[in-house]
PDB file of N, CA and C in Angstrom:
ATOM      1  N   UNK A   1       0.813  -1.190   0.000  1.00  0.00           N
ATOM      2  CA  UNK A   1       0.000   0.000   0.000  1.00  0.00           C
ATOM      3  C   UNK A   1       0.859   1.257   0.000  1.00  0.00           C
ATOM      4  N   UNK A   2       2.057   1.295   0.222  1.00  0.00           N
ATOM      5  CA  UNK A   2       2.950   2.261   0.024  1.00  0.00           C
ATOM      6  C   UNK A   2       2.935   3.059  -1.264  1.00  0.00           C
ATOM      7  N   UNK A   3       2.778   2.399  -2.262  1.00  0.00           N
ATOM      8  CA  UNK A   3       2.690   3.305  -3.485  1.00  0.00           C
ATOM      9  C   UNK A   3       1.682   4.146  -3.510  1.00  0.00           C
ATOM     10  N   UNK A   4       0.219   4.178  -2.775  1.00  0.00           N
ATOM     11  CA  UNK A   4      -0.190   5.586  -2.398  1.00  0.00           C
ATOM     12  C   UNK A   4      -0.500   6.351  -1.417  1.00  0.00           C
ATOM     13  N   UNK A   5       0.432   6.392  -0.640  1.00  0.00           N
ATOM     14  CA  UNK A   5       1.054   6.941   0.186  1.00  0.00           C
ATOM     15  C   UNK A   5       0.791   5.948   1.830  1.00  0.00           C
ATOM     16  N   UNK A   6       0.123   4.880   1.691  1.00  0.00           N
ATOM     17  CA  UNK A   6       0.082   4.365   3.205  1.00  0.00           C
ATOM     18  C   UNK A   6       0.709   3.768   3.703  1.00  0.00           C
ATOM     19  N   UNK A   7       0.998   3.558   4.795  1.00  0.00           N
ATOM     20  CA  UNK A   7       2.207   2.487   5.264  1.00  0.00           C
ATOM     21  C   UNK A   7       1.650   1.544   5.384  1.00  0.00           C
ATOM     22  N   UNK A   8       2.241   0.208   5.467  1.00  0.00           N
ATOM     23  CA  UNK A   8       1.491  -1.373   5.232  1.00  0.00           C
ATOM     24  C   UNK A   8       2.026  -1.398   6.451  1.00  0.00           C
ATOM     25  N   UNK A   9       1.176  -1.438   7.731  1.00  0.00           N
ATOM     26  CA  UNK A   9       1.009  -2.049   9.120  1.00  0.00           C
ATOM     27  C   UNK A   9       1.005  -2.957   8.923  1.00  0.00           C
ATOM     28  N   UNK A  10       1.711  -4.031  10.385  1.00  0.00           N
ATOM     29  CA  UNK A  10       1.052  -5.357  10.676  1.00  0.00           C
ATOM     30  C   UNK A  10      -0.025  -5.421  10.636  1.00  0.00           C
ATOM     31  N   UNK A  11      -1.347  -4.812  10.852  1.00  0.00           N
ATOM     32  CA  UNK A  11      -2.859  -4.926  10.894  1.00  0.00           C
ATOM     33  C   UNK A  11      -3.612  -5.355   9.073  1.00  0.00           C
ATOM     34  N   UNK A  12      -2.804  -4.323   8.872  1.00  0.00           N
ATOM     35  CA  UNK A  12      -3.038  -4.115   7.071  1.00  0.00           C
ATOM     36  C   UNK A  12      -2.659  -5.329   6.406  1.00  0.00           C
ATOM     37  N   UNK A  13      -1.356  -5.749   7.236  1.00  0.00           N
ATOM     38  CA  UNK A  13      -0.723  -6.893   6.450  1.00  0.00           C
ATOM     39  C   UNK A  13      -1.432  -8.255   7.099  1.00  0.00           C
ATOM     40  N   UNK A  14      -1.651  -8.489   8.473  1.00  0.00           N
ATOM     41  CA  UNK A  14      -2.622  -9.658   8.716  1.00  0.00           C
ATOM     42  C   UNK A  14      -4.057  -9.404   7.490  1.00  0.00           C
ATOM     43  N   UNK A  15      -4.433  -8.368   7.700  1.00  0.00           N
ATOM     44  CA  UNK A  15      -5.722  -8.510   6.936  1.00  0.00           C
ATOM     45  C   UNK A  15      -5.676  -9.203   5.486  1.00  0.00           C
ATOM     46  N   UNK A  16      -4.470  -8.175   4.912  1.00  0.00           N
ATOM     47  CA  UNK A  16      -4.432  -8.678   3.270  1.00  0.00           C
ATOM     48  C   UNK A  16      -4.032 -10.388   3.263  1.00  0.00           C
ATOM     49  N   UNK A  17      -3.039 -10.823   4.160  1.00  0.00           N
ATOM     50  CA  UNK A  17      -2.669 -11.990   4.114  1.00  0.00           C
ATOM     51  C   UNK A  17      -4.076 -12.702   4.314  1.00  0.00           C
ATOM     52  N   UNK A  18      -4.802 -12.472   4.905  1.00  0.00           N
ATOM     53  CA  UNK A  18      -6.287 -13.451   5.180  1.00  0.00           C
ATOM     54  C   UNK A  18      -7.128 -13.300   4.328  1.00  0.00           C
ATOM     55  N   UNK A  19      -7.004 -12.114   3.624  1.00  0.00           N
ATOM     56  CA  UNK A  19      -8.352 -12.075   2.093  1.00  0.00           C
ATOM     57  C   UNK A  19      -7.209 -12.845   1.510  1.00  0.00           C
ATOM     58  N   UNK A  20      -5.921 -13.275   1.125  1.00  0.00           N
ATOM     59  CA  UNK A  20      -5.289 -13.448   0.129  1.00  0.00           C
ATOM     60  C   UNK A  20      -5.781 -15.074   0.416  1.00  0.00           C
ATOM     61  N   UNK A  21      -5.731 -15.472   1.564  1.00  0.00           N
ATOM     62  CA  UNK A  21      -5.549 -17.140   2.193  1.00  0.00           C
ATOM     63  C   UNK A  21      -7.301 -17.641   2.021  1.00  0.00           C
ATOM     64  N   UNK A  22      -8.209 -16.939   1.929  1.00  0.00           N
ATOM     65  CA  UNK A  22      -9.480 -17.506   2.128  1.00  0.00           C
ATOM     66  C   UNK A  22     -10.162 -17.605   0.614  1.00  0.00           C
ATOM     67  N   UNK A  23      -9.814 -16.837  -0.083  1.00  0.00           N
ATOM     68  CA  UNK A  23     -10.085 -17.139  -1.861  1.00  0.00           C
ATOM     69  C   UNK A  23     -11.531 -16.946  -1.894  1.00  0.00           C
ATOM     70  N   UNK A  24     -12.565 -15.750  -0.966  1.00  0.00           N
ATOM     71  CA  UNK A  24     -13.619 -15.782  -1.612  1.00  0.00           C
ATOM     72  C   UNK A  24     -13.963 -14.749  -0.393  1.00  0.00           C
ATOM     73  N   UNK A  25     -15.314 -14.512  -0.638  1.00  0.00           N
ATOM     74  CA  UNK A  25     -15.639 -12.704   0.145  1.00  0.00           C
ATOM     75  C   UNK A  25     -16.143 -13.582   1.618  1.00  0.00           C
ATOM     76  N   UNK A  26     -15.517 -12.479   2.929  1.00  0.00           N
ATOM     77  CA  UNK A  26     -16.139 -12.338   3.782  1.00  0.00           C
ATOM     78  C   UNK A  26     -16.156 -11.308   4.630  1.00  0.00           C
ATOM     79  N   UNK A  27     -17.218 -11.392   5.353  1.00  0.00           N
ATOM     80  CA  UNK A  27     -17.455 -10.099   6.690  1.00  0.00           C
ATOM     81  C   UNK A  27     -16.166  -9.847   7.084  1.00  0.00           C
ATOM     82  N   UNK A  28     -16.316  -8.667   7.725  1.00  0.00           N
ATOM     83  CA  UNK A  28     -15.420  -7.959   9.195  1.00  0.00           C
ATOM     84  C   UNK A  28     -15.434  -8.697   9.933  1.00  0.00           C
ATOM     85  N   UNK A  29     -16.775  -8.973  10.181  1.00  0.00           N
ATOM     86  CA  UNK A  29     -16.735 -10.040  11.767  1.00  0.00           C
ATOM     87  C   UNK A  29     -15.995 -10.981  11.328  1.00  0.00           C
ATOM     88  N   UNK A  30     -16.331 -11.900  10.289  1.00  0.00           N
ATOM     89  CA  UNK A  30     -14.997 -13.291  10.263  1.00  0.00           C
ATOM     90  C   UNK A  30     -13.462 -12.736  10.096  1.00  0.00           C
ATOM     91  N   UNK A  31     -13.640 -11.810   9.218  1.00  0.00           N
ATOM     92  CA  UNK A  31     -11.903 -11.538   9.956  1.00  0.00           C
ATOM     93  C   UNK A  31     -11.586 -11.227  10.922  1.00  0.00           C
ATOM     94  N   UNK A  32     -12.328 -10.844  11.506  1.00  0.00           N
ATOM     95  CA  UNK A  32     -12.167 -10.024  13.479  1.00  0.00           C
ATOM     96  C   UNK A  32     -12.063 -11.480  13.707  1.00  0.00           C
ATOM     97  N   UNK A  33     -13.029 -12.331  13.780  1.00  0.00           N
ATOM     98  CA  UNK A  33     -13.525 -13.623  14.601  1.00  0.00           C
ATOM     99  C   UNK A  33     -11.802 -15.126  14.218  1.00  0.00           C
ATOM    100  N   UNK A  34     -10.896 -14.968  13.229  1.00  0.00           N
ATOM    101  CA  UNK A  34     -10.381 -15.325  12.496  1.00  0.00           C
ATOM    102  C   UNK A  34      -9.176 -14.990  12.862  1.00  0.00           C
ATOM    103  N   UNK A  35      -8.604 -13.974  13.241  1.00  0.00           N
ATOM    104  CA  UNK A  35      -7.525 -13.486  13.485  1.00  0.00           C
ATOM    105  C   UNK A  35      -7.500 -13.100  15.227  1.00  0.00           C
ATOM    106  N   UNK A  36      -8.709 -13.173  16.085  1.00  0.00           N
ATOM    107  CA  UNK A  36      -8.469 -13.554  17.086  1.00  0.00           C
ATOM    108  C   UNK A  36      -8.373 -14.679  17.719  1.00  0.00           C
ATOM    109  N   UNK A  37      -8.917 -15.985  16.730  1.00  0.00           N
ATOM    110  CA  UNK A  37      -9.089 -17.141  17.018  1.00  0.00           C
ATOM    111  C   UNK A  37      -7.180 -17.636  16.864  1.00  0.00           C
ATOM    112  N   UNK A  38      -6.652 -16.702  15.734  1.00  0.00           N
ATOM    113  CA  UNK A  38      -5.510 -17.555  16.049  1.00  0.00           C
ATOM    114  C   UNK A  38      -4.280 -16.429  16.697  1.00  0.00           C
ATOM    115  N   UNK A  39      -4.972 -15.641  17.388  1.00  0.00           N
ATOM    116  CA  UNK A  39      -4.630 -14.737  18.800  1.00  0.00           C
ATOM    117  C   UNK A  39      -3.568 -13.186  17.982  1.00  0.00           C
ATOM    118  N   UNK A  40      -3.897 -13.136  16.841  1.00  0.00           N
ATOM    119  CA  UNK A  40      -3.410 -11.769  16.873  1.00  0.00           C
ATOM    120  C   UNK A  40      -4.437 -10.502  17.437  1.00  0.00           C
ATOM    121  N   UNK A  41      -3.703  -9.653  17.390  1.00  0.00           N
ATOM    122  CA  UNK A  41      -3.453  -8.257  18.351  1.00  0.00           C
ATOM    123  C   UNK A  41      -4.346  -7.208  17.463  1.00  0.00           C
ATOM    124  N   UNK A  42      -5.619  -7.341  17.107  1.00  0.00           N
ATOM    125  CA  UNK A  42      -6.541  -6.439  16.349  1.00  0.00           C
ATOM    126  C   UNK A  42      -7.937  -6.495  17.039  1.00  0.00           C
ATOM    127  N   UNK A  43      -8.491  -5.018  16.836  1.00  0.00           N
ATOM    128  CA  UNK A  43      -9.424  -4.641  17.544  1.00  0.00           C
ATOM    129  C   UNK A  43     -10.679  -4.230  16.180  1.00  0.00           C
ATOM    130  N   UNK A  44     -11.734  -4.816  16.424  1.00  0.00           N
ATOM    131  CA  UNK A  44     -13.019  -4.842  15.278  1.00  0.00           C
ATOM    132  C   UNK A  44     -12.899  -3.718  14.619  1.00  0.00           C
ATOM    133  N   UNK A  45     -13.057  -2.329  15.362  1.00  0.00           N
ATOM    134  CA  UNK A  45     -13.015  -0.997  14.467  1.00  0.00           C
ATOM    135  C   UNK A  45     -11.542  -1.192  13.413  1.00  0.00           C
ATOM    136  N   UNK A  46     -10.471  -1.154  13.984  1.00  0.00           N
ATOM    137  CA  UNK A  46      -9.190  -1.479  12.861  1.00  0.00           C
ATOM    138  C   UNK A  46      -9.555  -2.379  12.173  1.00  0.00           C
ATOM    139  N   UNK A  47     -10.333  -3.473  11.609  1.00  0.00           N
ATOM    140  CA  UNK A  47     -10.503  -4.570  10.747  1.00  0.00           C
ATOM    141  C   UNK A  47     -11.333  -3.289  10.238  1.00  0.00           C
ATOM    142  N   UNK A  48     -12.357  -2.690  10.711  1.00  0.00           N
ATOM    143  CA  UNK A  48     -14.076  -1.795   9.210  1.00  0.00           C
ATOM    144  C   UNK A  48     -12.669  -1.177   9.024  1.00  0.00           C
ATOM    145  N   UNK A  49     -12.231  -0.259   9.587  1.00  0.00           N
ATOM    146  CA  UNK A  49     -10.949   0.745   8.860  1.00  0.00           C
ATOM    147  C   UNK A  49     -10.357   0.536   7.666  1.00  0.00           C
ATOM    148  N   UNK A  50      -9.493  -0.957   8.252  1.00  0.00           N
ATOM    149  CA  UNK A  50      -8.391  -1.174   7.181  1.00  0.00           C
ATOM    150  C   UNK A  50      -9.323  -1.299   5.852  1.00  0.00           C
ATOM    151  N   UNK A  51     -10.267  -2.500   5.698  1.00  0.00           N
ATOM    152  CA  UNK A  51     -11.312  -2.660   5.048  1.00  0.00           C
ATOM    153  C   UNK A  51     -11.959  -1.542   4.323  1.00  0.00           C
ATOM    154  N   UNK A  52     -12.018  -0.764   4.744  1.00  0.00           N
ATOM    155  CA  UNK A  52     -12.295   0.989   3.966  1.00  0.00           C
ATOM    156  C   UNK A  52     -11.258   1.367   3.311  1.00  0.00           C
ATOM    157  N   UNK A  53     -10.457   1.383   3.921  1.00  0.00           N
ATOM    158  CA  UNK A  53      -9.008   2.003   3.106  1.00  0.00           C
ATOM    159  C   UNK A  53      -8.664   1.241   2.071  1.00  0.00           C
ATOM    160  N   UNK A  54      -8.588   0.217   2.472  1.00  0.00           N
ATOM    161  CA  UNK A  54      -8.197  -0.933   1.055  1.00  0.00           C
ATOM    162  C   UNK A  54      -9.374  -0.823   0.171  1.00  0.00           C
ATOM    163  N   UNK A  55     -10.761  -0.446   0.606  1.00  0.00           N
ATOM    164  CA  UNK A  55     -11.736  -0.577  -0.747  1.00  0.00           C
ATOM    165  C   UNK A  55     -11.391   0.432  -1.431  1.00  0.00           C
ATOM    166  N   UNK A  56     -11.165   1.474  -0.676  1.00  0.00           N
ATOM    167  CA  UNK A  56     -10.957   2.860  -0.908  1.00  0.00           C
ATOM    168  C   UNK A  56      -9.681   3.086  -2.514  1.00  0.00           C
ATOM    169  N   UNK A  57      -8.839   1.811  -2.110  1.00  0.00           N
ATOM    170  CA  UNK A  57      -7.261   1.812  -2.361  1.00  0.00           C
ATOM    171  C   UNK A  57      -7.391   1.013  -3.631  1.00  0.00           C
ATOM    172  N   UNK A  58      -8.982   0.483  -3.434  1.00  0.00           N
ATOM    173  CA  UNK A  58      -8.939  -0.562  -4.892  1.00  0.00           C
ATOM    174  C   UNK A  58      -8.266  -2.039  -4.865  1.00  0.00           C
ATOM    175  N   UNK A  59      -8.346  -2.054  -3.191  1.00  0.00           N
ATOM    176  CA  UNK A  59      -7.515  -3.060  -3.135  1.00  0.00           C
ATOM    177  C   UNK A  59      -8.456  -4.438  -2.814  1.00  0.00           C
ATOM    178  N   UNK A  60      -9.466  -4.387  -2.352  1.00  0.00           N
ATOM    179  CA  UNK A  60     -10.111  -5.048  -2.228  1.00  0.00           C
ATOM    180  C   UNK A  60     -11.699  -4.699  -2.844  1.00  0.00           C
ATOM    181  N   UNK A  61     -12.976  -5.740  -3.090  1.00  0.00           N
ATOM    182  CA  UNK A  61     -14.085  -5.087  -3.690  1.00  0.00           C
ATOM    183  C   UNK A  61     -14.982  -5.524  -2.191  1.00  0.00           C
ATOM    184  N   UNK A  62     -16.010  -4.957  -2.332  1.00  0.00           N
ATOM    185  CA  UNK A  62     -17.092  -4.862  -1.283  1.00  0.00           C
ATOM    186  C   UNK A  62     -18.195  -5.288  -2.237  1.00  0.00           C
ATOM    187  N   UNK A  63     -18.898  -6.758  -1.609  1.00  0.00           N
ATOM    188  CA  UNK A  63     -19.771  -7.221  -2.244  1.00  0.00           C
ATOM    189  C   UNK A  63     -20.786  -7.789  -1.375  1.00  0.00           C
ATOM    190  N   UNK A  64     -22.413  -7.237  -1.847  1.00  0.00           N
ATOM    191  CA  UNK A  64     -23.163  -7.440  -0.642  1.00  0.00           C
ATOM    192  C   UNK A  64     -24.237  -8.517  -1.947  1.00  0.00           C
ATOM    193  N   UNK A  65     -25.320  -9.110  -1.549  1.00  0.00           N
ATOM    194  CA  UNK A  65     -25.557 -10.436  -1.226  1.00  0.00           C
ATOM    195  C   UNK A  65     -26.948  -9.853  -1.221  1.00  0.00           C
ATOM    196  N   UNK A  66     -27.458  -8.860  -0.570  1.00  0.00           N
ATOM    197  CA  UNK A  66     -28.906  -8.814  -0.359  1.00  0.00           C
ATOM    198  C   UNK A  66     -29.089  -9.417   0.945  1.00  0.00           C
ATOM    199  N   UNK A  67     -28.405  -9.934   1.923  1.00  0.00           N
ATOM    200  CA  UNK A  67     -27.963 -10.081   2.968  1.00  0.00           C
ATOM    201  C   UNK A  67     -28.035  -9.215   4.324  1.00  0.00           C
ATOM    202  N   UNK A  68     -27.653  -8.305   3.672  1.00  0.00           N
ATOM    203  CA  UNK A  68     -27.373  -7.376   4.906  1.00  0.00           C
ATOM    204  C   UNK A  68     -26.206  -7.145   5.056  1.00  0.00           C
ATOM    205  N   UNK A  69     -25.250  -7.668   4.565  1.00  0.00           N
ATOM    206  CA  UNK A  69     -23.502  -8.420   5.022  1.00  0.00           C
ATOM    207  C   UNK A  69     -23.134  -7.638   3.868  1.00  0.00           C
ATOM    208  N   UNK A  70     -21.644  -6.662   4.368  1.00  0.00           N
ATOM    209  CA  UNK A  70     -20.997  -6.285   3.229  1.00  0.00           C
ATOM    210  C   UNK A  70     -20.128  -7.482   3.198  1.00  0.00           C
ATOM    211  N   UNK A  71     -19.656  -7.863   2.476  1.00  0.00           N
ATOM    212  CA  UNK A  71     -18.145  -8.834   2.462  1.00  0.00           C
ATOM    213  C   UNK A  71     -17.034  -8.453   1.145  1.00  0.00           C
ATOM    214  N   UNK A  72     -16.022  -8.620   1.251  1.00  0.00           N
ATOM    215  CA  UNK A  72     -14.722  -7.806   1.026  1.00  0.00           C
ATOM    216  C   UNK A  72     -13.971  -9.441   0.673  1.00  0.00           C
ATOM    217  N   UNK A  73     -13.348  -9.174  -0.655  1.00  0.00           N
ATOM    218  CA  UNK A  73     -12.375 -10.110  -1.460  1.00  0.00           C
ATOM    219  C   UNK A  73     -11.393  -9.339  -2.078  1.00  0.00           C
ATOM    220  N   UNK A  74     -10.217  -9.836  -2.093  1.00  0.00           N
ATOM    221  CA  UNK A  74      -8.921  -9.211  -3.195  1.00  0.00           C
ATOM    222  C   UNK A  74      -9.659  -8.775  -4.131  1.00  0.00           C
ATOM    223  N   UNK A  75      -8.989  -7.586  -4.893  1.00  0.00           N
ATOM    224  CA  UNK A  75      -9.745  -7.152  -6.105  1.00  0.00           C
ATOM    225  C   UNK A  75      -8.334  -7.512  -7.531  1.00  0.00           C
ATOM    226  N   UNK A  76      -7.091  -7.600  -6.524  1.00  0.00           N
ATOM    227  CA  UNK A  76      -5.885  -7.648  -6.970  1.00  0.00           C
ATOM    228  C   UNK A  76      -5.427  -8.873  -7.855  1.00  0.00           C
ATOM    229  N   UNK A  77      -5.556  -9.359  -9.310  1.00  0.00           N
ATOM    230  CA  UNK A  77      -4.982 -10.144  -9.763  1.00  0.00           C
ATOM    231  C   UNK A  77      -6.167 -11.158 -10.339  1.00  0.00           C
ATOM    232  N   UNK A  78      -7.492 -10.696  -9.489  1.00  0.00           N
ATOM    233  CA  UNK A  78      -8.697 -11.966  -9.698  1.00  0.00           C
ATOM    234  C   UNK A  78      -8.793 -11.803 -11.308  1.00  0.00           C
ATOM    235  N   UNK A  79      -9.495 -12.812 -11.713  1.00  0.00           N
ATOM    236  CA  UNK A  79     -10.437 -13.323 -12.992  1.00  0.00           C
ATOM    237  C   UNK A  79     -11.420 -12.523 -12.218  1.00  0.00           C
ATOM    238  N   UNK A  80     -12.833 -12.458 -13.527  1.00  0.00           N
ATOM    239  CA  UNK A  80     -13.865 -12.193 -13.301  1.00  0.00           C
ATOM    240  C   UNK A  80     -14.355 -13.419 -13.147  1.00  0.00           C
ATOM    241  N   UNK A  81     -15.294 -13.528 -11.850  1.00  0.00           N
ATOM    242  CA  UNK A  81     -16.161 -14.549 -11.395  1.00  0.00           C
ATOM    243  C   UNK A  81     -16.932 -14.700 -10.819  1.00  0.00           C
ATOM    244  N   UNK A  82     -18.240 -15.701  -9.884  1.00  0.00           N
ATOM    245  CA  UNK A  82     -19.196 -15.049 -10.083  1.00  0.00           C
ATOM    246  C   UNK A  82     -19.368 -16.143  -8.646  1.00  0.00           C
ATOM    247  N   UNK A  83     -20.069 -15.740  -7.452  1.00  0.00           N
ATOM    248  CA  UNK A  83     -20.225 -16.617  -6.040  1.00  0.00           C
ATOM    249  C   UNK A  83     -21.954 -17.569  -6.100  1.00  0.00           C
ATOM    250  N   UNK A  84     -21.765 -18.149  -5.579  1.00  0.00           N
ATOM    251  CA  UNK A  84     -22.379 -19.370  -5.282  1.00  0.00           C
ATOM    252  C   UNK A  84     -23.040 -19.812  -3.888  1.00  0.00           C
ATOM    253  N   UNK A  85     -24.335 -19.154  -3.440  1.00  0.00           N
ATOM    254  CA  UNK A  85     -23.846 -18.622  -2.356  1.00  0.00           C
ATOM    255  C   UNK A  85     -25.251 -20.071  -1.711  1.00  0.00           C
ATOM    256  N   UNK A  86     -24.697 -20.514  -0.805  1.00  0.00           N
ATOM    257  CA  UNK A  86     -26.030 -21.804   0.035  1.00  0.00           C
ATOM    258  C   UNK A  86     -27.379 -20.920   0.335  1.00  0.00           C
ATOM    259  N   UNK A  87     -28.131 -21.493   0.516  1.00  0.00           N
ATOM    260  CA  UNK A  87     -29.327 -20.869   1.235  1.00  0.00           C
ATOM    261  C   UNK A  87     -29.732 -21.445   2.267  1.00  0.00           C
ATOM    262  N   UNK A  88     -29.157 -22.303   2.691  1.00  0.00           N
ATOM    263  CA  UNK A  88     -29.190 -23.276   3.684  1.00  0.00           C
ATOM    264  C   UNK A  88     -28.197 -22.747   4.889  1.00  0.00           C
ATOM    265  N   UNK A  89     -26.707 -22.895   4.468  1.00  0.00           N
ATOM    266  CA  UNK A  89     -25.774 -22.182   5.709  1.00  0.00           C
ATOM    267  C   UNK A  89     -25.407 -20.771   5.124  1.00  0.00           C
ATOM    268  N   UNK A  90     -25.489 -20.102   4.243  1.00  0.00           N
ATOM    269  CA  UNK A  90     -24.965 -19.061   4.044  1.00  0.00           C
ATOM    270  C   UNK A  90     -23.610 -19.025   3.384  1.00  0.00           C
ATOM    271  N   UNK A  91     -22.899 -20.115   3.492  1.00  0.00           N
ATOM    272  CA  UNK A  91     -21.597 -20.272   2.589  1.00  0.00           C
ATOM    273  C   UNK A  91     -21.537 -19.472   1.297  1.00  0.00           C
ATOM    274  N   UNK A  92     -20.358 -18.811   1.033  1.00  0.00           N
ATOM    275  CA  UNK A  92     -20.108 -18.466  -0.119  1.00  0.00           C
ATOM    276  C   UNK A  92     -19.084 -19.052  -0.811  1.00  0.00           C
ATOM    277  N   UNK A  93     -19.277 -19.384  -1.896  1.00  0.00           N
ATOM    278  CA  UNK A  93     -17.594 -20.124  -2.999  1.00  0.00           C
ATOM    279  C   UNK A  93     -18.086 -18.976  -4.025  1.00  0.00           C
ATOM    280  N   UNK A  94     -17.008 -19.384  -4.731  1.00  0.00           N
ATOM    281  CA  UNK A  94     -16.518 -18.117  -5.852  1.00  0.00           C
ATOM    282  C   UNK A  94     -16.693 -18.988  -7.082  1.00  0.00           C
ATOM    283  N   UNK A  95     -17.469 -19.363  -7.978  1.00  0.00           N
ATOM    284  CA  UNK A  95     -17.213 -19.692  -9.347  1.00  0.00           C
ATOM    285  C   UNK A  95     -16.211 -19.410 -10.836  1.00  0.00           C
ATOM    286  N   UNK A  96     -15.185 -19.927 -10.750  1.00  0.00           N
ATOM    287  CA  UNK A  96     -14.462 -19.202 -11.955  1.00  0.00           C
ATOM    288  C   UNK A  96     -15.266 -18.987 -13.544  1.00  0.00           C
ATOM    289  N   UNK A  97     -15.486 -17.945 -14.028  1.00  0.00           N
ATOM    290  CA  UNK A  97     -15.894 -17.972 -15.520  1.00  0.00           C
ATOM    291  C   UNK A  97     -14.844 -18.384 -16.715  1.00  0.00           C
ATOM    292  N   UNK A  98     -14.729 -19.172 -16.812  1.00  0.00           N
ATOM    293  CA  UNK A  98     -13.767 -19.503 -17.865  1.00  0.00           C
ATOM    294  C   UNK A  98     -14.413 -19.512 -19.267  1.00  0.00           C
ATOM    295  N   UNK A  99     -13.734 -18.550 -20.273  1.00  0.00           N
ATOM    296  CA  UNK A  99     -14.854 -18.079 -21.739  1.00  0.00           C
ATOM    297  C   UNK A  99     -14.194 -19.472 -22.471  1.00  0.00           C
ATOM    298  N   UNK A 100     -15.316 -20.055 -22.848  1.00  0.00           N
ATOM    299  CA  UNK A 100     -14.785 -21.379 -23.905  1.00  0.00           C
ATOM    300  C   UNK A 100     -15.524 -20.827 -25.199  1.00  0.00           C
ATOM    301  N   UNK A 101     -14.468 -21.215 -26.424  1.00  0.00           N
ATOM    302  CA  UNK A 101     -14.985 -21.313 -27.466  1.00  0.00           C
ATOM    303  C   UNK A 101     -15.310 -22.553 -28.215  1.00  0.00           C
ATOM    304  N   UNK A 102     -16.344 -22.800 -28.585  1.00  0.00           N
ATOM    305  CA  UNK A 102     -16.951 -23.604 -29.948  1.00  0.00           C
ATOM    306  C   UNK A 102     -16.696 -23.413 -30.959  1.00  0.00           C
ATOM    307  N   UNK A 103     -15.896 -22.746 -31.455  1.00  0.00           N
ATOM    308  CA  UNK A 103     -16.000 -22.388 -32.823  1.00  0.00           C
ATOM    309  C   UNK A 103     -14.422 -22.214 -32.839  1.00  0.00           C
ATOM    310  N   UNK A 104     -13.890 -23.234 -33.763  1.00  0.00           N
ATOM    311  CA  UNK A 104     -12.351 -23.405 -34.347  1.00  0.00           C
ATOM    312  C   UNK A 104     -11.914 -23.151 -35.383  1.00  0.00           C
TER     313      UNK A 104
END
């Protein structure tokens, strides 16, 4: 995040490392709930923050569901693709679009 103008905190950098490690959108709360479970040093408001700044930064997208739930994925490097979401538990997976042609 240095290239416009922010410094990449440990906070910034747990966060990005956990959108980078989970490969599909989720809440604040699961990253809050996620990164205290495996005992780092972040407080809920710094997770909406960083999460703003990085949407802000283009670094991540904010994608809501009709839910109620914003949830936040890398925006950095993805394919376009399209989620899959249960109606049963709420799970989300990410579908890859891969363009095939028929015609040779």
């Amino acid at each position: 995040m240095t290239k416009i103008g922010y410094r990449y905190t440990k906070p910034r950098k747990l966060i990005f490392e956990l959108l980078e490690h989970f490969h599909k959108p989720i809440t604040a709360q699961e990253v809050f709930l996620f990164l205290k479970k495996k005992k780092k040093q972040i407080d809920l408001t710094s997770v909406y923050r960083t999460l703003d700044l990085m949407k802000k930064s283009a670094i991540v997208d904010e994608i809501e569901f009709g839910d109620g739930k914003k949830r936040y994925e890398l925006a950095i490097g993805e394919n376009h693709h399209h989620h899959l979401i249960c109606k049963n538990c709420g799970d989300v997976e990410n579908i890859e679009n891969e363009r095939r042609s028929f015609i040779k």
